[in-house]
C-alpha atoms as a PDB file:
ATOM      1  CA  UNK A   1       0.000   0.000   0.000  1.00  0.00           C
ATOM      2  CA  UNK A   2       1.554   3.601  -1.029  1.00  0.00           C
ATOM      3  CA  UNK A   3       1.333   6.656   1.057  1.00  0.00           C
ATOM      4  CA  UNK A   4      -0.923   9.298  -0.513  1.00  0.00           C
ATOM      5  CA  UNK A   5       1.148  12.402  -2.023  1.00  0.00           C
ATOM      6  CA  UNK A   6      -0.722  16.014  -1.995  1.00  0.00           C
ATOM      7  CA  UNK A   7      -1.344  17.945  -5.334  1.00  0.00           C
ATOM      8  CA  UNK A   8       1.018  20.226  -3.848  1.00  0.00           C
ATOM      9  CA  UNK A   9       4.017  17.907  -3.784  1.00  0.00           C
ATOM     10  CA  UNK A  10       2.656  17.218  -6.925  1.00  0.00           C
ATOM     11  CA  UNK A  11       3.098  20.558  -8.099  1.00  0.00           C
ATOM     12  CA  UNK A  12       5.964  20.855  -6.569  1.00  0.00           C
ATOM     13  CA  UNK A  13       7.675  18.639  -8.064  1.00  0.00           C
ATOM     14  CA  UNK A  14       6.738  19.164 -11.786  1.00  0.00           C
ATOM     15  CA  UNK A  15       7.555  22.576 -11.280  1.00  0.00           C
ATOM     16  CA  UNK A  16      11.646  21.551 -10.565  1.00  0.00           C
ATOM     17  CA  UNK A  17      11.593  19.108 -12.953  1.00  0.00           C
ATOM     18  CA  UNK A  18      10.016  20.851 -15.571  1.00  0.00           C
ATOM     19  CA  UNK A  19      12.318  24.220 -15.145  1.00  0.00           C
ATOM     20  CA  UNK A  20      15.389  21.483 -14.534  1.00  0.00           C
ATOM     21  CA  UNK A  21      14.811  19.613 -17.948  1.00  0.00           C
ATOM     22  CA  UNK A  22      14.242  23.472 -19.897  1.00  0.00           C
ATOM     23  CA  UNK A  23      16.884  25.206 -17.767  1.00  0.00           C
ATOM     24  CA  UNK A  24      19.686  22.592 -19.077  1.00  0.00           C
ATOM     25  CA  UNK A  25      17.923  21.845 -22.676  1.00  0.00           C
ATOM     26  CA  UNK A  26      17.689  25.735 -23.544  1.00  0.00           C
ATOM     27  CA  UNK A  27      21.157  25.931 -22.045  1.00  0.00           C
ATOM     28  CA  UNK A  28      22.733  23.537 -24.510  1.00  0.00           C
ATOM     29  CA  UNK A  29      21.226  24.976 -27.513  1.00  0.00           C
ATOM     30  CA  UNK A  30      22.304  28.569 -26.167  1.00  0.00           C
ATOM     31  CA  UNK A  31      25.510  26.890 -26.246  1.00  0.00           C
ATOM     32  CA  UNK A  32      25.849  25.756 -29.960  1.00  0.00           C
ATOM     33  CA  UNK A  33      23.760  29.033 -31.001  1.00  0.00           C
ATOM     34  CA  UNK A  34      25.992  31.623 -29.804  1.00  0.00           C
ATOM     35  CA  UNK A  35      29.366  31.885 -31.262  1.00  0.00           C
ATOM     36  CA  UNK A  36      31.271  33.510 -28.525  1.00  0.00           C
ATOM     37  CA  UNK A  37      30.329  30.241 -26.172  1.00  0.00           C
ATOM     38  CA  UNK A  38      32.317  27.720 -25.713  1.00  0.00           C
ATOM     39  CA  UNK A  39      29.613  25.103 -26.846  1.00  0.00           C
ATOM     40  CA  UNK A  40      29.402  25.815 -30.356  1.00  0.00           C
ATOM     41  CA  UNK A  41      28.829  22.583 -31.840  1.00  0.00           C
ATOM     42  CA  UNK A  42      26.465  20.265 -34.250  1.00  0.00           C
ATOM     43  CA  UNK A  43      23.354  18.331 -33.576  1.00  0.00           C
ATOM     44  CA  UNK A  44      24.713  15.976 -31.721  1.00  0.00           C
ATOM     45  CA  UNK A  45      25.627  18.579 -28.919  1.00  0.00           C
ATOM     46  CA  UNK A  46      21.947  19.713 -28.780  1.00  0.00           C
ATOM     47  CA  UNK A  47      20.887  16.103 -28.283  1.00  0.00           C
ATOM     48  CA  UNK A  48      22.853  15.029 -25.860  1.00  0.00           C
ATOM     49  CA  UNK A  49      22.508  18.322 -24.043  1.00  0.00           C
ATOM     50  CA  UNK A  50      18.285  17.755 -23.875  1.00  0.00           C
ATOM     51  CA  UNK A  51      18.919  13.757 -23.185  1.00  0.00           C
ATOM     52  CA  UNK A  52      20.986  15.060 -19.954  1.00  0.00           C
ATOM     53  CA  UNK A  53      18.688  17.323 -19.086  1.00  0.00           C
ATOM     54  CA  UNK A  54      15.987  14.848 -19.149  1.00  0.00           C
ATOM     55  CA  UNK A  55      18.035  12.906 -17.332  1.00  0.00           C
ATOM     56  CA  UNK A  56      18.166  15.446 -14.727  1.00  0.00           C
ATOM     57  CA  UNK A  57      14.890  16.519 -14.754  1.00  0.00           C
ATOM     58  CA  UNK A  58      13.861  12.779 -14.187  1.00  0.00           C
ATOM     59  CA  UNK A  59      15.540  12.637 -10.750  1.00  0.00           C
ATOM     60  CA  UNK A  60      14.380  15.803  -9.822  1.00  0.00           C
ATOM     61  CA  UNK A  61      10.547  15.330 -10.064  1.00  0.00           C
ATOM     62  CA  UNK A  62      10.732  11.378  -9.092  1.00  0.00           C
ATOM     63  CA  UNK A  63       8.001  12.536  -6.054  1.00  0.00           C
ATOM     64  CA  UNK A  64       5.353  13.170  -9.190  1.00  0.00           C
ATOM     65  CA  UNK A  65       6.334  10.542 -11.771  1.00  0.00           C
ATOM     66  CA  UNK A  66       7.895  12.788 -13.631  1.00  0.00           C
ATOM     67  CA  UNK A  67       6.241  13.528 -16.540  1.00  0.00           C
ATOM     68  CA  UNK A  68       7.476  16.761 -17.211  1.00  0.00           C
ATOM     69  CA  UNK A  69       5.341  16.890 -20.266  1.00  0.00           C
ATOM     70  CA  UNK A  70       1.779  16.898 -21.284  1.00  0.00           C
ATOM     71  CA  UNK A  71       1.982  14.353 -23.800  1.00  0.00           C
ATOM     72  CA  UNK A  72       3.324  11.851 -21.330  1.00  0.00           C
ATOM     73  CA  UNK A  73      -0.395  12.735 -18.835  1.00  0.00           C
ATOM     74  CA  UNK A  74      -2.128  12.182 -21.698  1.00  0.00           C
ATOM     75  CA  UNK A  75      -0.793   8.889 -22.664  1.00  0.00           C
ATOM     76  CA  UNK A  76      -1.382   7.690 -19.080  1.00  0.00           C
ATOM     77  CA  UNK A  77      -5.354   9.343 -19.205  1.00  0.00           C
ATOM     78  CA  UNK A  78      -5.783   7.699 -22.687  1.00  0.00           C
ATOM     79  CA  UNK A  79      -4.233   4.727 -21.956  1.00  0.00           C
ATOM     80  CA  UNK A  80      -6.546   4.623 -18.656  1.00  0.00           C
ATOM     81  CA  UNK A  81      -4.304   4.470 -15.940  1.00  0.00           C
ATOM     82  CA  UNK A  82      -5.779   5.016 -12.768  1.00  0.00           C
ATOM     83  CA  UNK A  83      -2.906   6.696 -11.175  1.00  0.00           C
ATOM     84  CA  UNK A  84      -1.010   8.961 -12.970  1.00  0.00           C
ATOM     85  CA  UNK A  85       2.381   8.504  -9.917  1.00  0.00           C
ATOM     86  CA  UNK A  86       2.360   5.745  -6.903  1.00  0.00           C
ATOM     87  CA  UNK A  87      -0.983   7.417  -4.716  1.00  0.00           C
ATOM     88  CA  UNK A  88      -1.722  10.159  -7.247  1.00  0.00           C
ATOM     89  CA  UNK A  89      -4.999   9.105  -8.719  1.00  0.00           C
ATOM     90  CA  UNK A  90      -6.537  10.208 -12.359  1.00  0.00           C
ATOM     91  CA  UNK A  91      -8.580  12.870 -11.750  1.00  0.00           C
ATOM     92  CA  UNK A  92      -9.611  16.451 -13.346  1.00  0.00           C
ATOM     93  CA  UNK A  93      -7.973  18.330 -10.453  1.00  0.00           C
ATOM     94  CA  UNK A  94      -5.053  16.004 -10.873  1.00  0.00           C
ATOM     95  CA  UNK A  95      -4.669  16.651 -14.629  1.00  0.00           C
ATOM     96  CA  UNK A  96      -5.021  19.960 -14.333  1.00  0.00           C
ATOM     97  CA  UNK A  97      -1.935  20.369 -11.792  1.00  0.00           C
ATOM     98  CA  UNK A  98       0.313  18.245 -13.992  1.00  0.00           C
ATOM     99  CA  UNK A  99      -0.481  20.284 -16.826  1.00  0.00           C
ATOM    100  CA  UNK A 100       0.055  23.918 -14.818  1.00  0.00           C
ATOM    101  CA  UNK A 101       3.216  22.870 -12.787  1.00  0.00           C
ATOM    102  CA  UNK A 102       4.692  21.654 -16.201  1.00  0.00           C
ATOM    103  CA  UNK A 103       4.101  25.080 -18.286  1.00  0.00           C
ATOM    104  CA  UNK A 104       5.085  26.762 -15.321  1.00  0.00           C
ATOM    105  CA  UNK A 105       8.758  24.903 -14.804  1.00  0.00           C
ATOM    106  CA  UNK A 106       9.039  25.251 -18.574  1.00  0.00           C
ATOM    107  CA  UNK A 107       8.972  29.427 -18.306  1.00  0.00           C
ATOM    108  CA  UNK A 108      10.662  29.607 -15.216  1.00  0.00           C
ATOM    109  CA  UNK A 109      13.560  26.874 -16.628  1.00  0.00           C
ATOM    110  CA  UNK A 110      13.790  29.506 -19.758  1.00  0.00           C
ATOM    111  CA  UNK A 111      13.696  32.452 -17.524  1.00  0.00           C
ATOM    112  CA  UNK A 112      16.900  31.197 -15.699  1.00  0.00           C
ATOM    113  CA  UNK A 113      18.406  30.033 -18.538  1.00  0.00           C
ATOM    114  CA  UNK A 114      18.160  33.575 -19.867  1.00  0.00           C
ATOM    115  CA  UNK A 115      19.760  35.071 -16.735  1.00  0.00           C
ATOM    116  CA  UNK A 116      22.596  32.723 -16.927  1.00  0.00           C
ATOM    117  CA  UNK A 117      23.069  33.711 -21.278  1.00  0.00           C
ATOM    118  CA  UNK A 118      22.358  37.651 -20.396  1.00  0.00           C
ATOM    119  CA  UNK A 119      25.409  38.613 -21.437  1.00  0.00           C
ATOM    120  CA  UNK A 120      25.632  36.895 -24.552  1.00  0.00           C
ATOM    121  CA  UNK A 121      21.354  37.372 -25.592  1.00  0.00           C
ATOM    122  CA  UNK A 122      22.773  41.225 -24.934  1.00  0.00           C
ATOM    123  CA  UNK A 123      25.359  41.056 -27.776  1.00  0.00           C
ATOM    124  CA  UNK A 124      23.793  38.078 -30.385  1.00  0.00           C
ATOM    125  CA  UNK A 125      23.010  39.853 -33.454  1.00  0.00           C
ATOM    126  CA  UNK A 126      20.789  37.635 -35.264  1.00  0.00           C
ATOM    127  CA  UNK A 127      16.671  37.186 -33.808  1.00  0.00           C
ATOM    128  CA  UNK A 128      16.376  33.587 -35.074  1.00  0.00           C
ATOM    129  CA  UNK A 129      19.422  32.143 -32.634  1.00  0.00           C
ATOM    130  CA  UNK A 130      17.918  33.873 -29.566  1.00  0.00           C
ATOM    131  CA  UNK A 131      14.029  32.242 -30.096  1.00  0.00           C
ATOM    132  CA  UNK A 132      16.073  29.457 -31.209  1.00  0.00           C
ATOM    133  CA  UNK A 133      17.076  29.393 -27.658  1.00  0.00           C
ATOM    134  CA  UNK A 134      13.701  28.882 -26.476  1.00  0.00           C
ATOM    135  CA  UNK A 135      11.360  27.521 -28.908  1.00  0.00           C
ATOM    136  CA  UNK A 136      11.878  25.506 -31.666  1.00  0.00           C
ATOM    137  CA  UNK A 137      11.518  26.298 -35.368  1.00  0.00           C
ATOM    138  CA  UNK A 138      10.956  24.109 -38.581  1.00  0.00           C
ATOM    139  CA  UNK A 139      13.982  23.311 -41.169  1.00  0.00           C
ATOM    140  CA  UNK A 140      11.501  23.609 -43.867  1.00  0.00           C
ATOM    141  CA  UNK A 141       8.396  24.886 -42.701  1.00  0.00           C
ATOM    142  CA  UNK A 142       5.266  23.043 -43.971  1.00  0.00           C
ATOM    143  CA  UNK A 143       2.899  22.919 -40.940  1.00  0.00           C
ATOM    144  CA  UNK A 144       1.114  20.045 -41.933  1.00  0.00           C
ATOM    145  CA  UNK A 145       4.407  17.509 -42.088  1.00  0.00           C
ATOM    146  CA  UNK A 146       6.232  19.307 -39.777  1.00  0.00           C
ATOM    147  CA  UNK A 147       3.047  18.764 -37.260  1.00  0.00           C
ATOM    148  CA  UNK A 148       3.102  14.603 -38.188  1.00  0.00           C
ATOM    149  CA  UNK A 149       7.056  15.043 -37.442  1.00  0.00           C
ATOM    150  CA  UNK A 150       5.739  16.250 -33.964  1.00  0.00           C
ATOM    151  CA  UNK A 151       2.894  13.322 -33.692  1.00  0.00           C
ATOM    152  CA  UNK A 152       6.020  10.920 -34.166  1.00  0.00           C
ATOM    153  CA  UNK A 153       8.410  11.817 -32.546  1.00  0.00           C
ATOM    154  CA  UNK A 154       6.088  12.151 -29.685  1.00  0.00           C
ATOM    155  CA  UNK A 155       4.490   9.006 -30.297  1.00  0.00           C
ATOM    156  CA  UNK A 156       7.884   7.065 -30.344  1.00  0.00           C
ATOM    157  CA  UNK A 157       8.754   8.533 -26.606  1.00  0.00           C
ATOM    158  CA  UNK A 158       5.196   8.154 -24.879  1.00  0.00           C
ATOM    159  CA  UNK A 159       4.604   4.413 -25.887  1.00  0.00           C
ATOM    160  CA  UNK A 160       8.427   3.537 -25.259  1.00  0.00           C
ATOM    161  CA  UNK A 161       7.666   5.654 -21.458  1.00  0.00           C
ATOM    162  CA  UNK A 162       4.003   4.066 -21.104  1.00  0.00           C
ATOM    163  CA  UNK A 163       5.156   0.288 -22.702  1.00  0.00           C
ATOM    164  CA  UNK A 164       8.321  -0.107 -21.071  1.00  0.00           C
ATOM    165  CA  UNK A 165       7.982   2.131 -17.204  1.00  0.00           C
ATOM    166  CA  UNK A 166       4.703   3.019 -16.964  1.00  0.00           C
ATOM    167  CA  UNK A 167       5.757   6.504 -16.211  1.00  0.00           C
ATOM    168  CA  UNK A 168       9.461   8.409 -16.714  1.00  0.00           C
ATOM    169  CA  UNK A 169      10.356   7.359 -13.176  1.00  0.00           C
ATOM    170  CA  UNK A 170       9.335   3.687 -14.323  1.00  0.00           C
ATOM    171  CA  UNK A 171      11.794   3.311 -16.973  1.00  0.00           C
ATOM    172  CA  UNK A 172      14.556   5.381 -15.078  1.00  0.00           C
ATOM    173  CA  UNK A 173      16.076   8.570 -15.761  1.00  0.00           C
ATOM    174  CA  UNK A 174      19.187   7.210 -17.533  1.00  0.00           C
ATOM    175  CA  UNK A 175      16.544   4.965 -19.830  1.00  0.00           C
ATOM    176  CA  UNK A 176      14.464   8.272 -20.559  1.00  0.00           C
ATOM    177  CA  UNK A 177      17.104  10.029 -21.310  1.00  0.00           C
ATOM    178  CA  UNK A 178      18.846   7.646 -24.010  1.00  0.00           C
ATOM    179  CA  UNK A 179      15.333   7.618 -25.696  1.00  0.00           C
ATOM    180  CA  UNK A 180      15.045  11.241 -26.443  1.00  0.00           C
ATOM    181  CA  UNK A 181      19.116  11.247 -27.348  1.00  0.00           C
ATOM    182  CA  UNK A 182      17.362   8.937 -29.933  1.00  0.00           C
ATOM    183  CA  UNK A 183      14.651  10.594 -31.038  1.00  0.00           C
ATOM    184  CA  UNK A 184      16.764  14.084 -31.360  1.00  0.00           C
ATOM    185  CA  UNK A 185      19.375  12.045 -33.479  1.00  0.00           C
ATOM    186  CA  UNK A 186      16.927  10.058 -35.612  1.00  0.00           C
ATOM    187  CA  UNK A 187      13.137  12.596 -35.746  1.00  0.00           C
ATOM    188  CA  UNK A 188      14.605  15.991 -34.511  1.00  0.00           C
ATOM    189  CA  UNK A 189      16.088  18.008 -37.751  1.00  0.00           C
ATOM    190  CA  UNK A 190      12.829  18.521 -39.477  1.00  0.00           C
ATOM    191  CA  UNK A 191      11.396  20.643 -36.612  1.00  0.00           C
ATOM    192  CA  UNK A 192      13.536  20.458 -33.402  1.00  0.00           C
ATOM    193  CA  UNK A 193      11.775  17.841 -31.293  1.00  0.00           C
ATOM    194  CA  UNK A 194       9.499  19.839 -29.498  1.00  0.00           C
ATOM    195  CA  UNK A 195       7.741  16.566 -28.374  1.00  0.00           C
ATOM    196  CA  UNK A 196       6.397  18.186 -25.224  1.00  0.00           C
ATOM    197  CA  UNK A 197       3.782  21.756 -25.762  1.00  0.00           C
ATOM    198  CA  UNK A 198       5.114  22.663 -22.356  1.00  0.00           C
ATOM    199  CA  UNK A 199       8.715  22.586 -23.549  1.00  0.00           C
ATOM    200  CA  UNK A 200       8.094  24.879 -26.380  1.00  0.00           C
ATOM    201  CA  UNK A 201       5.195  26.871 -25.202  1.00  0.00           C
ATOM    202  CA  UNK A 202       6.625  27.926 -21.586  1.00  0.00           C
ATOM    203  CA  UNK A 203       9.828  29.346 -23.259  1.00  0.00           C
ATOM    204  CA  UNK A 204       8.034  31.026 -26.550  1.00  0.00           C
ATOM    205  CA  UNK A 205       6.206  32.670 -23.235  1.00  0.00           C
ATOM    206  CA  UNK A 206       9.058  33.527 -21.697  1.00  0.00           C
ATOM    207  CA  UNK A 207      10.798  35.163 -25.088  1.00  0.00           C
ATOM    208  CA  UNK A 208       7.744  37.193 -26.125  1.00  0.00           C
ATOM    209  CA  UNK A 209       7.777  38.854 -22.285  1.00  0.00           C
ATOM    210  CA  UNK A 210      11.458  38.785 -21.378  1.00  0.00           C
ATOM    211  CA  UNK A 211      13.452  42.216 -22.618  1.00  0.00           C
ATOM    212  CA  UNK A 212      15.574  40.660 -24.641  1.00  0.00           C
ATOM    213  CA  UNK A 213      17.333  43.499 -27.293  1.00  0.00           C
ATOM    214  CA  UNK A 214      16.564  42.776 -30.771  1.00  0.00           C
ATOM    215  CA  UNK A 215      14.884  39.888 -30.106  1.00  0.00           C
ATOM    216  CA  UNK A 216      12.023  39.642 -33.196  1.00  0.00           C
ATOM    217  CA  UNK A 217       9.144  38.057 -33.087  1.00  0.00           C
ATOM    218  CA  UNK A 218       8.412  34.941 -31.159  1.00  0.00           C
ATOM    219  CA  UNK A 219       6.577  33.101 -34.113  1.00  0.00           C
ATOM    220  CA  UNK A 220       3.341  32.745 -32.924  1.00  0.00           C
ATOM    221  CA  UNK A 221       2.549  31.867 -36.286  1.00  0.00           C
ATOM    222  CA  UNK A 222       4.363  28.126 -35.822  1.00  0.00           C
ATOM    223  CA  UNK A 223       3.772  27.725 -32.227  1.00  0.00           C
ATOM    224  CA  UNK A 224       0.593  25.550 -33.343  1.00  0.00           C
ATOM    225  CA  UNK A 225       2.405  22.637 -34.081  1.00  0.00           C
ATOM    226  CA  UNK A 226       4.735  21.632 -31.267  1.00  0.00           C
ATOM    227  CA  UNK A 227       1.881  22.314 -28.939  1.00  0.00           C
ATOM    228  CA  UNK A 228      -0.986  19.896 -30.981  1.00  0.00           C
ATOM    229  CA  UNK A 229       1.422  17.736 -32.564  1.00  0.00           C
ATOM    230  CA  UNK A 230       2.756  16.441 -29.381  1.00  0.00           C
ATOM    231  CA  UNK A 231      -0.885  16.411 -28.134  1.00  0.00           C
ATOM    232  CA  UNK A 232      -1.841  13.898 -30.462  1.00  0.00           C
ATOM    233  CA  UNK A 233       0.992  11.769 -30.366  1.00  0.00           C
ATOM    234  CA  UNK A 234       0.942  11.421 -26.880  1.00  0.00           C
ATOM    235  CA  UNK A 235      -2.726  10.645 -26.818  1.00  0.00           C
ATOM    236  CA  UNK A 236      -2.164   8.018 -29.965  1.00  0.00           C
ATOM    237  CA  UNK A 237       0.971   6.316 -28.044  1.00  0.00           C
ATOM    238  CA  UNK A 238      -1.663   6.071 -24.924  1.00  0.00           C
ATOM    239  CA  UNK A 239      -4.345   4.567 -26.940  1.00  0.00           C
ATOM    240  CA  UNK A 240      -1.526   2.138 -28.549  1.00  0.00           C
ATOM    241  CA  UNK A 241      -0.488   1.203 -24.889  1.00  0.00           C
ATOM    242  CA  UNK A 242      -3.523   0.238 -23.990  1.00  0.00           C
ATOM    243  CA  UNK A 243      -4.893  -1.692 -26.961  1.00  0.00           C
ATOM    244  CA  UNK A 244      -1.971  -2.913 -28.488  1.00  0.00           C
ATOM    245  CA  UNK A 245       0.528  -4.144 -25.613  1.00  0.00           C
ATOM    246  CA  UNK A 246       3.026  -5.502 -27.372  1.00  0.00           C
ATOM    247  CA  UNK A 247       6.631  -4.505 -24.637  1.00  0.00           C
ATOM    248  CA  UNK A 248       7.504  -5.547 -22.033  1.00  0.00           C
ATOM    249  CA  UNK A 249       5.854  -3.548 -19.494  1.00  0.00           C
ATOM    250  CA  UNK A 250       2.201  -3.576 -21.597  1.00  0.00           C
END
């Protein structure tokens, strides 16, 4: 029998994990961005840099499950879990902390990863790297295909997370982690990866309201797709865990 946790711990501890995961995810991709940082780098920098944070961001919110994402609630609700952590049950109160605590670490993470680049957002010349920063942005932009790159992606880490753990904590950080090293290496040029609406909302948020010199526009336009596409995938991937079972943990 598990001990009942409060919505508050619950909030909590999306909130940490959630600004953990964008704090260190934003940083790495500040890194490779701006020239006069001694990150500069290729893809594989960005991926690993978001894996780790993941990683970290795991550990930190182990209390709640650690979803960290939207997509990943919704693949437990669709999938019909009746918990969404050890004594959290499924609820509409429930959901609807999840869902806050995660937007809410996501702007906070990119509001701290903004005071730590302040210096460098100061003195960037081009817009495009500093949203870059915080949201992500199509390689050839076609909403429609670059929304099914988001329903993928986010497909591939919900029913490997639902299949195999059951919830982030479940599989284990380290396990989480190597999955969306994957995912950025394999799905991620076409549009970035978003695979979580909190991850790129929370931080397109945080860019439209932080006064950040020369900054542009925060593409509002765009911001559509990693917010539904990830929706759906993670809602498809919960259905899929449910009715077709197929790993190990199904």
């Amino acid at each position: 029998m598990t001990d009942n946790i409060s919505l508050g711990v619950v909030f909590g501890s999306e909130v940490a994990g959630t600004a953990m995961l964008t704090l260190l995810g934003c940083g790495v991709v500040a890194n490779v961005l701006f020239t006069r940082g001694k990150g500069s780098g290729a893809t594989m920098t960005i991926a690993w840099g978001w894996g780790l944070a993941v990683f970290a961001g795991v550990y930190v919110a182990a209390k709640s499950g650690a979803h960290l994402n939207p997509a990943i609630t919704l693949g437990l609700l669709s999938r019909g879990a009746s918990e969404y952590a050890p004594g959290v049950p499924v609820s509409a109160a429930s959901t609807a902390v999840y869902f806050s605590a995660q937007l809410i670490g996501a702007f906070l993470g990119a509001v701290l990863c903004w005071l730590t680049f302040k210096a460098q957002f100061d003195s960037a010349a081009d817009p495009a790297d500093k949203l870059g920063v915080f949201a992500t942005a199509p390689a050839i932009r076609s909403y429609g295909w670059n929304a099914v790159t988001e329903v993928v992606a986010t497909f591939v880490l919900v029913y490997v997370v639902l299949n195999f753990g059951g919830t982030p904590t479940g599989l284990g950080p380290l396990a989480v982690a190597l999955v969306v090293v994957g995912i950025g290496l394999s799905l991620g040029g076409p549009t970035g990866y978003a695979i979580n609406p909190a991850r790129d909302l929370g931080p397109r948020l945080a860019h439209l309201l932080l006064p950040i010199p020369g900054k542009g526009g925060s593409d509002w336009n765009y911001s559509w797709v990693p917010i539904l596409g990830p929706i759906v995938g993670g809602v498809i991937a919960g259905l899929a865990a449910r009715w077709l079972p197929f790993a190990v943990g199904g």
